[in-house]
N, C-alpha and C. Protein backbone atom coordinates (compact mmCIF):
# COMPACT_ATOMS: atom_id res chain seq x y z
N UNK A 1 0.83 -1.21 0.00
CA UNK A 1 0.00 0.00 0.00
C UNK A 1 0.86 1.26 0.00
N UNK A 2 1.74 1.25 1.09
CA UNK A 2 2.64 2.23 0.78
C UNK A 2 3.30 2.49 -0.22
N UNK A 3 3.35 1.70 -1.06
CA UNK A 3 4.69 1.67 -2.80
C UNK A 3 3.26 2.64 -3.17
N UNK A 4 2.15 1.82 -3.71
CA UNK A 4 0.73 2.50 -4.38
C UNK A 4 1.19 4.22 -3.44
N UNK A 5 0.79 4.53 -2.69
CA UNK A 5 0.57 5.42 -2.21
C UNK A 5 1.50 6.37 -2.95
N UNK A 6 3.04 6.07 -2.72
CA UNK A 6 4.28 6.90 -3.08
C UNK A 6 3.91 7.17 -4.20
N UNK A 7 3.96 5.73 -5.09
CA UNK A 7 3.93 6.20 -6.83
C UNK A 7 3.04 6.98 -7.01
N UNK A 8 1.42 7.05 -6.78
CA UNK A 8 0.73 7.92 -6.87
C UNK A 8 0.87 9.74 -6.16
N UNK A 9 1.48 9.63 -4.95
CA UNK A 9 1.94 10.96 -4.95
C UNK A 9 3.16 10.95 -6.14
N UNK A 10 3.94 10.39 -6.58
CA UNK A 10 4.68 11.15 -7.42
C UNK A 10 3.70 11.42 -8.47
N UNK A 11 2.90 10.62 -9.02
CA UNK A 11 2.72 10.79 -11.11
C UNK A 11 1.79 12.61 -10.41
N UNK A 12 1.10 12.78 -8.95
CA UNK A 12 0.28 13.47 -8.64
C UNK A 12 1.41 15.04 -8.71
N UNK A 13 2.36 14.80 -8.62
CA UNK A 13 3.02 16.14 -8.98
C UNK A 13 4.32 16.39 -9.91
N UNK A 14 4.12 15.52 -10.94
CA UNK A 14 4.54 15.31 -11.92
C UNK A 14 4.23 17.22 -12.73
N UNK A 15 2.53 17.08 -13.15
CA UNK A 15 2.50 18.17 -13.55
C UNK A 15 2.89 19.73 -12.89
N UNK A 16 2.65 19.98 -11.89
CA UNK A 16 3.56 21.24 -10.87
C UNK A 16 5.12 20.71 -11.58
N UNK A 17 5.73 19.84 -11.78
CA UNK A 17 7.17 19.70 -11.75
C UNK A 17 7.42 20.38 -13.09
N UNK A 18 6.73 19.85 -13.86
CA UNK A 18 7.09 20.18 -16.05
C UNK A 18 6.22 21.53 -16.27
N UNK A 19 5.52 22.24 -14.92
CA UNK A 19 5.06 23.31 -15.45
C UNK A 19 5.88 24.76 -15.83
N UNK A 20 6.11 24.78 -16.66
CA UNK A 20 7.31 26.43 -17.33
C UNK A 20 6.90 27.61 -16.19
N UNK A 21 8.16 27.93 -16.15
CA UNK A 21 7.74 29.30 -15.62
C UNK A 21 7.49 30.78 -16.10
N UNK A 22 7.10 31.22 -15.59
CA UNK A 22 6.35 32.59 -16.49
C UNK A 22 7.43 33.83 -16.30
N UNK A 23 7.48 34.12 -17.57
CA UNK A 23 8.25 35.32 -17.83
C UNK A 23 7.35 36.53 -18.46
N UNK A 24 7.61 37.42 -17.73
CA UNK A 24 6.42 38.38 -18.07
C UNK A 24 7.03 39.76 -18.57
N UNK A 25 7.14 40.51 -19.85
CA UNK A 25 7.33 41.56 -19.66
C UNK A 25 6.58 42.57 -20.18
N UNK A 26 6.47 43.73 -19.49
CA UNK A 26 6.01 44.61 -18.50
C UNK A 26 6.29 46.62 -19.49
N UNK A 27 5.66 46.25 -20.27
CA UNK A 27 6.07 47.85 -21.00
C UNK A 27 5.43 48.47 -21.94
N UNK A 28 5.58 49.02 -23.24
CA UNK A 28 5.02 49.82 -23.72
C UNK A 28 4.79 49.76 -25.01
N UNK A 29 4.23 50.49 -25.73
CA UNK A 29 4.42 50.01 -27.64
C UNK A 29 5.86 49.26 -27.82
N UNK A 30 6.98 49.68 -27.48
CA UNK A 30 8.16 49.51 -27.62
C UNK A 30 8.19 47.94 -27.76
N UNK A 31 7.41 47.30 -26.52
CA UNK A 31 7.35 46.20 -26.28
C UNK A 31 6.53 45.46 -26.81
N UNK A 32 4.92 45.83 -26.97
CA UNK A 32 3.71 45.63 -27.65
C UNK A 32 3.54 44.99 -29.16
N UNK A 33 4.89 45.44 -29.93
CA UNK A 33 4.80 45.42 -30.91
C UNK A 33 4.20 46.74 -31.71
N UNK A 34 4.58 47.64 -31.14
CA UNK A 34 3.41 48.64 -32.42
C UNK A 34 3.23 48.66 -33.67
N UNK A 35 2.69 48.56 -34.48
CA UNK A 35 3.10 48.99 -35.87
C UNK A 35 3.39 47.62 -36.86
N UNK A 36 3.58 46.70 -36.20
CA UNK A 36 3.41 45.04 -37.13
C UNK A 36 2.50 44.34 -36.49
N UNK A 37 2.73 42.87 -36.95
CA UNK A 37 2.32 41.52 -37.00
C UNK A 37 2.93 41.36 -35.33
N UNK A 38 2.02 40.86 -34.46
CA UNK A 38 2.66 41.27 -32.99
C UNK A 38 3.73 40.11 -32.98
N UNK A 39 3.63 38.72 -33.92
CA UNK A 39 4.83 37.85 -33.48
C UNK A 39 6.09 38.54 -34.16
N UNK A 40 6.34 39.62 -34.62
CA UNK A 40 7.67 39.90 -35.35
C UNK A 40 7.97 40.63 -33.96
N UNK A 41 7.65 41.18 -32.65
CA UNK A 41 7.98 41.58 -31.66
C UNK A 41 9.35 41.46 -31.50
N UNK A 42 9.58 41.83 -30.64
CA UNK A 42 11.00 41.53 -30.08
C UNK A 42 10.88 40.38 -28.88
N UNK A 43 9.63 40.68 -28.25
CA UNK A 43 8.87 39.69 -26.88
C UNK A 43 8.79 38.70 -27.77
N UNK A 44 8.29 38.11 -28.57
CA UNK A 44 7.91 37.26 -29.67
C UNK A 44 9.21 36.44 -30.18
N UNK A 45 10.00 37.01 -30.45
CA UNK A 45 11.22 36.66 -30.94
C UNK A 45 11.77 36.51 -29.46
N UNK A 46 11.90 36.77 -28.81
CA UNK A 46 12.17 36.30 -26.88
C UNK A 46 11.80 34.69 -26.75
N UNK A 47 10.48 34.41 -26.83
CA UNK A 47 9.62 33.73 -27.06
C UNK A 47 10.44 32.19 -27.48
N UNK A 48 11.05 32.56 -28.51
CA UNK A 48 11.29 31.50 -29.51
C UNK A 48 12.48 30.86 -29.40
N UNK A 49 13.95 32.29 -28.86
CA UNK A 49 14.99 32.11 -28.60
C UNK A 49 14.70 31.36 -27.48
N UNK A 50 13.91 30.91 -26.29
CA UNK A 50 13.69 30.46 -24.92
C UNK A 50 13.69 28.81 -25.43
N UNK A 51 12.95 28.96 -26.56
CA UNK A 51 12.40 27.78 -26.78
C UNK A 51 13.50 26.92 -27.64
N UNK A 52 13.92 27.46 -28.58
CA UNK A 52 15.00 27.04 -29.34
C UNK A 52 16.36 26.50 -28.24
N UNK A 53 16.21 27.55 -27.11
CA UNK A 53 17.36 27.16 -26.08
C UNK A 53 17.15 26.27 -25.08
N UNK A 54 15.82 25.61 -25.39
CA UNK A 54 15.22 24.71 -24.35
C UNK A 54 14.92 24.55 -22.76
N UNK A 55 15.09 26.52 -23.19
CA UNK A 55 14.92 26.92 -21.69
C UNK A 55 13.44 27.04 -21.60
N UNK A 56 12.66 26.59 -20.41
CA UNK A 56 11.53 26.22 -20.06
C UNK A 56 10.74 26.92 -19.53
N UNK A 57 10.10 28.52 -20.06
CA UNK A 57 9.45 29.37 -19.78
C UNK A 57 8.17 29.55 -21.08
N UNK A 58 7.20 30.22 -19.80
CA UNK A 58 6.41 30.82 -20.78
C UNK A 58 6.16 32.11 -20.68
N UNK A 59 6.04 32.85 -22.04
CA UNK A 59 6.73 34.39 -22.05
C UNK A 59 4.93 34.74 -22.14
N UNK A 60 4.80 35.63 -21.24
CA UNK A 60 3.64 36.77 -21.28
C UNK A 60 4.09 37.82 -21.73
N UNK A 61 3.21 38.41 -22.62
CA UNK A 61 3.59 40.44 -22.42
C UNK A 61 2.42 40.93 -22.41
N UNK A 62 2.46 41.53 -21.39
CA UNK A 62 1.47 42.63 -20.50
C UNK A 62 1.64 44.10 -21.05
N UNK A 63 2.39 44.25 -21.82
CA UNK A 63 2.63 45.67 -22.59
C UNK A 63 1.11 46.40 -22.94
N UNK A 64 1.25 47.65 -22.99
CA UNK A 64 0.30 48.72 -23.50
C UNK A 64 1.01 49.33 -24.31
N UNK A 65 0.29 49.93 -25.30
CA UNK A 65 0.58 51.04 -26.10
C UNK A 65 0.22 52.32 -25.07
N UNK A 66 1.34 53.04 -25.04
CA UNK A 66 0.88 54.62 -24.12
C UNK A 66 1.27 54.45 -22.87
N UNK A 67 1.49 52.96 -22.48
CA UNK A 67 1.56 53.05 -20.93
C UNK A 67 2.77 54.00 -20.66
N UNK A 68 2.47 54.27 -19.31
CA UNK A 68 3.47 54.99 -18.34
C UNK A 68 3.37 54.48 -17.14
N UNK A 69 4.50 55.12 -16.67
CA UNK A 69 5.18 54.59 -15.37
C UNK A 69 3.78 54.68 -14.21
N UNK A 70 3.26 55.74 -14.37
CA UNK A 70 1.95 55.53 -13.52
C UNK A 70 1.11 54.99 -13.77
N UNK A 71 0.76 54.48 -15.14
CA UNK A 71 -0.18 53.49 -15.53
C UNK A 71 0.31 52.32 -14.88
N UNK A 72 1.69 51.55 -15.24
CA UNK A 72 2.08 50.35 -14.94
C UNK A 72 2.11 50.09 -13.34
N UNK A 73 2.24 51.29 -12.68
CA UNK A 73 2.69 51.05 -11.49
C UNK A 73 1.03 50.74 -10.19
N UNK A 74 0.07 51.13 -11.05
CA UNK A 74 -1.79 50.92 -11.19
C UNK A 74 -2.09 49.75 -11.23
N UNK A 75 -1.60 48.94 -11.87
CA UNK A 75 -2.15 47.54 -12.69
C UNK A 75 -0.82 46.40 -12.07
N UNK A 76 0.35 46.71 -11.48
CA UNK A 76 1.07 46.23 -11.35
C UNK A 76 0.47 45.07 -10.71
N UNK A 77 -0.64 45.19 -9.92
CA UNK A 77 -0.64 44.06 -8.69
C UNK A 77 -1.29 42.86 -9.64
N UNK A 78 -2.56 44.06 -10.07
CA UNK A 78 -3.64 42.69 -10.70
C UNK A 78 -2.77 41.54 -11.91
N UNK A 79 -1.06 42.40 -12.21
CA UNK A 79 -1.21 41.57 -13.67
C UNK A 79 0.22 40.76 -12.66
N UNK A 80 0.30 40.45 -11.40
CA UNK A 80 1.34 39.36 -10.73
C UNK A 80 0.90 38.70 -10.08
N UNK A 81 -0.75 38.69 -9.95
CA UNK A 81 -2.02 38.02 -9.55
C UNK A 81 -2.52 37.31 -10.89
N UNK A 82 -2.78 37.64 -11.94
CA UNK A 82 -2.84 36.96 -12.93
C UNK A 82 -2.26 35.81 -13.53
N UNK A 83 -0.77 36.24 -13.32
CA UNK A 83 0.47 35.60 -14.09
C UNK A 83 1.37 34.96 -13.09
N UNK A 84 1.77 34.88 -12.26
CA UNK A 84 2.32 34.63 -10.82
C UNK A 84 3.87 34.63 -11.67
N UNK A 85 4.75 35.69 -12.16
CA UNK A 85 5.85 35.33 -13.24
C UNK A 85 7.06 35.11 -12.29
N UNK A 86 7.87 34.41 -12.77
CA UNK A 86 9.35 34.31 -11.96
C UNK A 86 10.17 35.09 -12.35
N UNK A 87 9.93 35.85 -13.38
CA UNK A 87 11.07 36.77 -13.85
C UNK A 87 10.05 38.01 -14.84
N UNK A 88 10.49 38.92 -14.41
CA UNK A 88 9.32 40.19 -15.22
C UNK A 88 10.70 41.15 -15.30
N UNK A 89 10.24 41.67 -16.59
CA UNK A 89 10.90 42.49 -17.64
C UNK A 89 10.44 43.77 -17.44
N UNK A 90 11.02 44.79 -17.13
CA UNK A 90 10.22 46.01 -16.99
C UNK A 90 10.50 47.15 -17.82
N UNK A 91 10.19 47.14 -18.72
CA UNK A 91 10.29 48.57 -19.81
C UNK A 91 9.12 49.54 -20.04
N UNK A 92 9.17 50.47 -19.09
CA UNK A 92 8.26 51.60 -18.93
C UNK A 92 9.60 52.60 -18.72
N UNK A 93 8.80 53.94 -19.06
CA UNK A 93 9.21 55.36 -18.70
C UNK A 93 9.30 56.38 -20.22
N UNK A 94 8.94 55.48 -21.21
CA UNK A 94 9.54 56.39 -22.57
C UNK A 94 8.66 57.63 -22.57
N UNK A 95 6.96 56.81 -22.36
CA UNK A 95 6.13 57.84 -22.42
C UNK A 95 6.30 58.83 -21.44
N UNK A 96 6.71 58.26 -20.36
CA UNK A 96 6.96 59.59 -19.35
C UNK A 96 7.66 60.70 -20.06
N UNK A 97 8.84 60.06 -20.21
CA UNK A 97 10.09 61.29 -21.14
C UNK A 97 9.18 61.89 -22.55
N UNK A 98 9.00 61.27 -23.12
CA UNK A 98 8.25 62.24 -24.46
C UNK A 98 7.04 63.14 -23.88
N UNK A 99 6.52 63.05 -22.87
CA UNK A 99 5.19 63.73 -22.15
C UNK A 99 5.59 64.42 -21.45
N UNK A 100 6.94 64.77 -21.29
CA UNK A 100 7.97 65.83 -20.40
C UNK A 100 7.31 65.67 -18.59
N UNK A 101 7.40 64.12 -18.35
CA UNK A 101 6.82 64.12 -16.83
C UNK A 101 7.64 64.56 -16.05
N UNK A 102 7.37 64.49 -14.45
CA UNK A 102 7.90 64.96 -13.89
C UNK A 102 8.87 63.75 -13.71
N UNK A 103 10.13 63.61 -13.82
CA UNK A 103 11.13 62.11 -13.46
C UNK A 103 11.22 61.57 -11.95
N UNK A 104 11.06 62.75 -10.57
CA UNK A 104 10.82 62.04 -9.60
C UNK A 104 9.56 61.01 -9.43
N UNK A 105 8.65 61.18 -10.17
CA UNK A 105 7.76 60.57 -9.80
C UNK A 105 7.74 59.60 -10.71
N UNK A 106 8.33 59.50 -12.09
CA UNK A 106 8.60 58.15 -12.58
C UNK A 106 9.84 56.89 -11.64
N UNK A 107 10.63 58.11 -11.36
CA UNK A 107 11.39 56.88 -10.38
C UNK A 107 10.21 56.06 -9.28
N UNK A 108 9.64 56.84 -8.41
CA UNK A 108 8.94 56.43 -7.94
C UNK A 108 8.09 55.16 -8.08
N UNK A 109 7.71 55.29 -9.22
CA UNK A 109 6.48 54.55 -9.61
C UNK A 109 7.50 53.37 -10.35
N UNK A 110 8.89 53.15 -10.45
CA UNK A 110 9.29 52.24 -11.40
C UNK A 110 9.51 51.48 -9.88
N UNK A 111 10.11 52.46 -8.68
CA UNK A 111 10.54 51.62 -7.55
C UNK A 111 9.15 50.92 -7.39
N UNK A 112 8.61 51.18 -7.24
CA UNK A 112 6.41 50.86 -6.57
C UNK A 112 6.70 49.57 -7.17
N UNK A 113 6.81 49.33 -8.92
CA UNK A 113 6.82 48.13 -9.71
C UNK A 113 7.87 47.28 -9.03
N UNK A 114 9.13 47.22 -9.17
CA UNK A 114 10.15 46.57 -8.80
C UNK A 114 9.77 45.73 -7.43
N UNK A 115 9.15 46.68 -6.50
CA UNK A 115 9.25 46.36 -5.11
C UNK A 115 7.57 45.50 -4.67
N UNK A 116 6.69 45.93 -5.77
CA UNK A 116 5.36 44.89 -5.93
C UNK A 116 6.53 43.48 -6.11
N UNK A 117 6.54 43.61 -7.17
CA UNK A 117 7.50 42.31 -7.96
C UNK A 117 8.40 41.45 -7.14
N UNK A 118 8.93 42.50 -6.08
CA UNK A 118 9.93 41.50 -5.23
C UNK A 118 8.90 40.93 -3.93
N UNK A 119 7.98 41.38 -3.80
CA UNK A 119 6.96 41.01 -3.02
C UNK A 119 5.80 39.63 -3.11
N UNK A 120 6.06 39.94 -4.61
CA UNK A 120 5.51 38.57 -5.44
C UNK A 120 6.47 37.88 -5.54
N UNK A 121 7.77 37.71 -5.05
CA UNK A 121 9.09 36.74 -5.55
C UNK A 121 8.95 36.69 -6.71
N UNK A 122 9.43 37.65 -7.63
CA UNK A 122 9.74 37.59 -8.93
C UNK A 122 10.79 38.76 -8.82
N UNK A 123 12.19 38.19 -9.77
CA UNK A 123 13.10 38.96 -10.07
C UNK A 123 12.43 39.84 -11.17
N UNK A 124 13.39 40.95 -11.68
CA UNK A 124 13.03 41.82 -12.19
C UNK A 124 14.45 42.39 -12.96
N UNK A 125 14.22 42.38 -14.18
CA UNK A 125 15.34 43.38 -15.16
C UNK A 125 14.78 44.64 -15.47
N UNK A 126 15.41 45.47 -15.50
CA UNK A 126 14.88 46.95 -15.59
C UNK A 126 15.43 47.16 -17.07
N UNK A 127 14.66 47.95 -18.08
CA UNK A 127 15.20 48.01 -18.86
C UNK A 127 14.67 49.53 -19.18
N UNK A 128 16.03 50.25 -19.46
CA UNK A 128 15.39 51.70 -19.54
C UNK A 128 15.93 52.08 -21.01
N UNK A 129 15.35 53.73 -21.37
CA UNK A 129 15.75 54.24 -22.49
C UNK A 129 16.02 55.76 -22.07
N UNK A 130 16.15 56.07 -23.32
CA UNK A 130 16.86 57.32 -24.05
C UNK A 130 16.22 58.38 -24.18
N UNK A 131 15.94 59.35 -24.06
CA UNK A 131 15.31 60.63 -25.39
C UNK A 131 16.38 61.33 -26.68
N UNK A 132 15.46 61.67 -27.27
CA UNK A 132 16.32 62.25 -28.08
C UNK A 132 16.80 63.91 -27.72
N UNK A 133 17.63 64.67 -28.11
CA UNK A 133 17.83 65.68 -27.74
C UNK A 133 17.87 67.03 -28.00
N UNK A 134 16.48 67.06 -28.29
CA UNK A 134 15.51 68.19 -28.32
C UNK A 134 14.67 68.23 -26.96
N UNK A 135 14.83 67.35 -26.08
CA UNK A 135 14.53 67.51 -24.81
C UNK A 135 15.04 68.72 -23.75
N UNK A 136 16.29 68.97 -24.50
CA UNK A 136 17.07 69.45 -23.49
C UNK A 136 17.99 68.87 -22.91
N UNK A 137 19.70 69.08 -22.85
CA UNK A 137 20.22 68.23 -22.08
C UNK A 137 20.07 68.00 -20.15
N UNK A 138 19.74 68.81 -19.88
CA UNK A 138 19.51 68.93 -18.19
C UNK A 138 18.21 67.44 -17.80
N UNK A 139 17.07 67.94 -18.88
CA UNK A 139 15.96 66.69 -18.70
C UNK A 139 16.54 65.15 -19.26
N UNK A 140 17.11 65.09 -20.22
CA UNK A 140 17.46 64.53 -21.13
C UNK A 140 18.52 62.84 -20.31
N UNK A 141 19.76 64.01 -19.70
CA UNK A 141 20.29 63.25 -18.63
C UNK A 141 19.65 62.60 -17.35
N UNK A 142 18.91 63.28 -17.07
CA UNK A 142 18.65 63.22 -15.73
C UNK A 142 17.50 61.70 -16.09
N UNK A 143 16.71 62.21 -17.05
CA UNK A 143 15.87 60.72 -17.76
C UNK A 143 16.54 59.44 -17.27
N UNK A 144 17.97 59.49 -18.52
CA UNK A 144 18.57 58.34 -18.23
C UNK A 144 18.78 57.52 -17.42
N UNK A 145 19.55 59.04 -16.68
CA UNK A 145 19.98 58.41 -14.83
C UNK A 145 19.47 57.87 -13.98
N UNK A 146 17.99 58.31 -14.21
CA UNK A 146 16.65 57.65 -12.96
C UNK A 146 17.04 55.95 -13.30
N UNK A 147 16.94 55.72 -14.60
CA UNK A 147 17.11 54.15 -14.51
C UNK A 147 18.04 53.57 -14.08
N UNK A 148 18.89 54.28 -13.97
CA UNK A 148 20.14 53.48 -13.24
C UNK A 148 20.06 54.00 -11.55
N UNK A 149 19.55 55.11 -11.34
CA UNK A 149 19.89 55.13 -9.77
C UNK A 149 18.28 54.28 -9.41
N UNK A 150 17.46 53.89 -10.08
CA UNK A 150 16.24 52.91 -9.94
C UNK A 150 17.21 51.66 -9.59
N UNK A 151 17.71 50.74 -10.57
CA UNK A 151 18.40 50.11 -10.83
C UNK A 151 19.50 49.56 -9.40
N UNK A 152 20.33 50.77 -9.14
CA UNK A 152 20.87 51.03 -7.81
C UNK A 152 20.40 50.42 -6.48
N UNK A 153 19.23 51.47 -6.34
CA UNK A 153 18.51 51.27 -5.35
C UNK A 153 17.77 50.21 -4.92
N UNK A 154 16.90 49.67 -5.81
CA UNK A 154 16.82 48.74 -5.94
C UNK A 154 17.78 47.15 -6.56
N UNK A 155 18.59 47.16 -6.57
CA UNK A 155 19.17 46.23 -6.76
C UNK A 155 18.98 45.05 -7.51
N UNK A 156 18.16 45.77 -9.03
CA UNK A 156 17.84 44.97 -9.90
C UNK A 156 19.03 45.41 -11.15
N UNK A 157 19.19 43.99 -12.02
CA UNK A 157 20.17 44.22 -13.23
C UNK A 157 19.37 45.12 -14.17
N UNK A 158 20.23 46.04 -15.24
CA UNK A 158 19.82 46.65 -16.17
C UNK A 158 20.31 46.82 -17.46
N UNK A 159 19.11 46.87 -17.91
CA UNK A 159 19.41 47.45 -19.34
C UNK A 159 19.59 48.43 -20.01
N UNK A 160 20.72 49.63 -20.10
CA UNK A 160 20.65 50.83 -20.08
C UNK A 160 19.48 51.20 -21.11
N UNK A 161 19.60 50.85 -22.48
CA UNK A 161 18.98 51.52 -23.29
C UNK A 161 18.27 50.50 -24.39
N UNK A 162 17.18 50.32 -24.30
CA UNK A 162 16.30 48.98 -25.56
C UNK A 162 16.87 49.48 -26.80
N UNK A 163 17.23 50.29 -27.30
CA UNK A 163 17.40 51.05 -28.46
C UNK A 163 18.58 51.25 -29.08
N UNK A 164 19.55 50.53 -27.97
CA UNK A 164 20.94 50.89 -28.38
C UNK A 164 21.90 50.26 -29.32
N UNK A 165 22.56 50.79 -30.18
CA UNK A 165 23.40 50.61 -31.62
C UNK A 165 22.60 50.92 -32.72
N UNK A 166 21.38 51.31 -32.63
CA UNK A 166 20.22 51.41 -33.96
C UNK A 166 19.70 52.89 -33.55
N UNK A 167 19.76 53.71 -32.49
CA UNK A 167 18.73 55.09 -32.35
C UNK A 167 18.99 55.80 -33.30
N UNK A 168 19.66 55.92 -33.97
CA UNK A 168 19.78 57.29 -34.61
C UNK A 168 19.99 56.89 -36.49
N UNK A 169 19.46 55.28 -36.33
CA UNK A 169 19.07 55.11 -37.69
C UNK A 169 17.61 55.12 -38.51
N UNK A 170 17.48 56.12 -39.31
CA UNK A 170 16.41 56.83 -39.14
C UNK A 170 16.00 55.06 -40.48
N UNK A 171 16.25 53.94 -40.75
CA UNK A 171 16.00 53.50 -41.53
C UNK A 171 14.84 52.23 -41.27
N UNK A 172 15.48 52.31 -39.51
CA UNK A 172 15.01 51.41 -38.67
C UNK A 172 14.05 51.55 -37.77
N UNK A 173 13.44 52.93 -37.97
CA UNK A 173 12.19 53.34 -37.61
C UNK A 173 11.15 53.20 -38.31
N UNK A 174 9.56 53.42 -37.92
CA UNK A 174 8.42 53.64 -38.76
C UNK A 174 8.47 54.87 -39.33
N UNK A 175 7.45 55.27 -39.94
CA UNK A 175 7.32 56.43 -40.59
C UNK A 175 7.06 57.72 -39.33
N UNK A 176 6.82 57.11 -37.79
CA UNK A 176 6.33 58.14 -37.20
C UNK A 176 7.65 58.43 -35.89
N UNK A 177 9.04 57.83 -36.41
CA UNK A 177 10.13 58.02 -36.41
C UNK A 177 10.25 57.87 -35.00
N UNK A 178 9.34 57.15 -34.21
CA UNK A 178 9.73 56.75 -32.21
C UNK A 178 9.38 55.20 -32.53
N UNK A 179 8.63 54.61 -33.35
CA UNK A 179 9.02 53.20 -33.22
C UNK A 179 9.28 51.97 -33.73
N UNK A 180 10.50 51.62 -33.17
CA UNK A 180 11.54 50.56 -34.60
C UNK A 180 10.53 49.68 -35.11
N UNK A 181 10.89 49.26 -36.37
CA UNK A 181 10.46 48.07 -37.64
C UNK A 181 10.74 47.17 -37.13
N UNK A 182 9.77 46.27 -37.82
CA UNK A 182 10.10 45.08 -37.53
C UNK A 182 11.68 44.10 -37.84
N UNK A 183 12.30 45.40 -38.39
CA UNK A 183 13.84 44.54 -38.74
C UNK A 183 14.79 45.63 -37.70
N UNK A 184 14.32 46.25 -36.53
CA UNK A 184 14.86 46.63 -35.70
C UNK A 184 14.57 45.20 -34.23
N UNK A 185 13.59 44.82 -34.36
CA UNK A 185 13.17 44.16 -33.60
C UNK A 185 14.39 42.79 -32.58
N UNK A 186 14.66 42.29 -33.77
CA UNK A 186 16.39 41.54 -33.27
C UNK A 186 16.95 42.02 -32.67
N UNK A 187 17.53 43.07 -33.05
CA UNK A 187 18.85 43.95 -32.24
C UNK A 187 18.16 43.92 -30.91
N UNK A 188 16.96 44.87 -30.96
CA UNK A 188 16.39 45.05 -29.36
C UNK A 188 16.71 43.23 -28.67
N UNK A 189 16.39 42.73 -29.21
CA UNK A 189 16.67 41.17 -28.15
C UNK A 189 17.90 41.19 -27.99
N UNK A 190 18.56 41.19 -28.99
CA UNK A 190 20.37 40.97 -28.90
C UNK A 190 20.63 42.27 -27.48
N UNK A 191 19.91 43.31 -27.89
CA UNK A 191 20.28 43.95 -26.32
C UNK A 191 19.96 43.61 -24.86
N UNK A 192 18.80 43.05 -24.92
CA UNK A 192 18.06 42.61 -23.84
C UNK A 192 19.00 41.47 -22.97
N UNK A 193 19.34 40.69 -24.31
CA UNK A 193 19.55 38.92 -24.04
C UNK A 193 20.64 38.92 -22.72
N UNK A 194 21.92 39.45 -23.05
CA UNK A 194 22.70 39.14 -21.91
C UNK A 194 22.77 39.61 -20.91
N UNK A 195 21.85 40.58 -20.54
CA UNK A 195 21.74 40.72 -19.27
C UNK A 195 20.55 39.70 -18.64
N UNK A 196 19.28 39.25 -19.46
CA UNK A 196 18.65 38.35 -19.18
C UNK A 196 19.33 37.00 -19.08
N UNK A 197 20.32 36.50 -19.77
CA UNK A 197 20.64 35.13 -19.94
C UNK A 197 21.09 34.62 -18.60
N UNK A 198 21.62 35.25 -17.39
CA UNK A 198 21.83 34.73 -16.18
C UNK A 198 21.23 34.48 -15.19
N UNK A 199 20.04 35.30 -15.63
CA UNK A 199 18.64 35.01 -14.81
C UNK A 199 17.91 34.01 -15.03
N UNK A 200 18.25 32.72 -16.01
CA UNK A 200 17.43 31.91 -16.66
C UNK A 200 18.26 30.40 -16.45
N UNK A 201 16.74 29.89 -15.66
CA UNK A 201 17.08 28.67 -15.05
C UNK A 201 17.41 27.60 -16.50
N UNK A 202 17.71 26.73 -16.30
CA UNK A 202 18.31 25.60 -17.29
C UNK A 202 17.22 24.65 -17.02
């Protein structure tokens, strides 16, 4: 009776054992896909590289078009109640910077996310960006910096910039010149990837 018993608790959590874990990320058109076919994404193409690498996740994206740091930091709870993710991707703040917000209060609201997230035991990559510079350099810098003294403070890895080696190729944008093509879409992973790749169980 006891053998019966054992074997049946094992085959009984068999499924909890082979279930993937959820990777969730957490951002904006950037992330959403704007402007294509949503699997040419960069999340999408995330997706595939996981799978091709036989690493054993399943990729959510919770992205909005428009979101901001105070939108995300609103919805944060319901969508780590939804998804219960082990690892969430966080790329918010662009809209803040193009909407000339105020940046203390985007830090704020990125810490709010981070620190929901570590509350839910889920790590967290921060992944921040750029403006261009017609902002002003005083706003412009200071943008940047929030993600890294976010980053800091919280004691999550980062991604300085989704955009970086391609911003200023005007070839690799849409026509409405803030968001990359779908043949920008790679690079953004190739940026993402190695700071993600150590966070990812085998």
């Amino acid at each position: 009776m006891l053998r019966v018993f054992l074997l049946c608790l094992g085959l009984s959590l068999l499924p909890a054992a082979a279930r993937a874990d959820t990777l969730l990320v957490y951002g904006d058109s950037l992330s959403a896909g704007y402007g294509m076919p949503r699997e040419q994404s960069w999340v999408s193409l995330l997706a595939r590289r996981l799978q091709e690498e036989r690493l054993d996740y399943k990729v959510v994206n919770a992205s909005l078009t428009g979101e901001t740091t105070t939108g995300g930091a609103a919805r944060i709870a319901d969508v780590l109640r939804s998804y219960q993710p082990s690892i969430v991707l966080v790329e918010l703040g662009a809209n803040d910077g193009l909407r000339g917000q105020r940046l203390d209060v985007m830090q704020r609201n990125l810490e709010a996310i981070v620190e929901a997230c570590r509350r839910a035991k889920a790590r967290v990559l921060l992944i921040g960006m750029q403006l261009p510079p017609n902002y002003g350099t005083a706003y412009t810098e200071k943008f940047q910096r929030t993600f890294a003294d976010v980053a800091r403070r919280q004691k999550v890895p980062l991604v300085p910039f989704l955009l970086d080696g391609f911003a200023e190729d005007r070839a690799l944008f849409q026509p409405d010149a803030v968001h990359p093509t779908a043949q920008a879409q790679p690079l953004m992973l190739d940026t993402v990837w190695p700071a993600l790749k150590p966070m990812l169980r085998k």
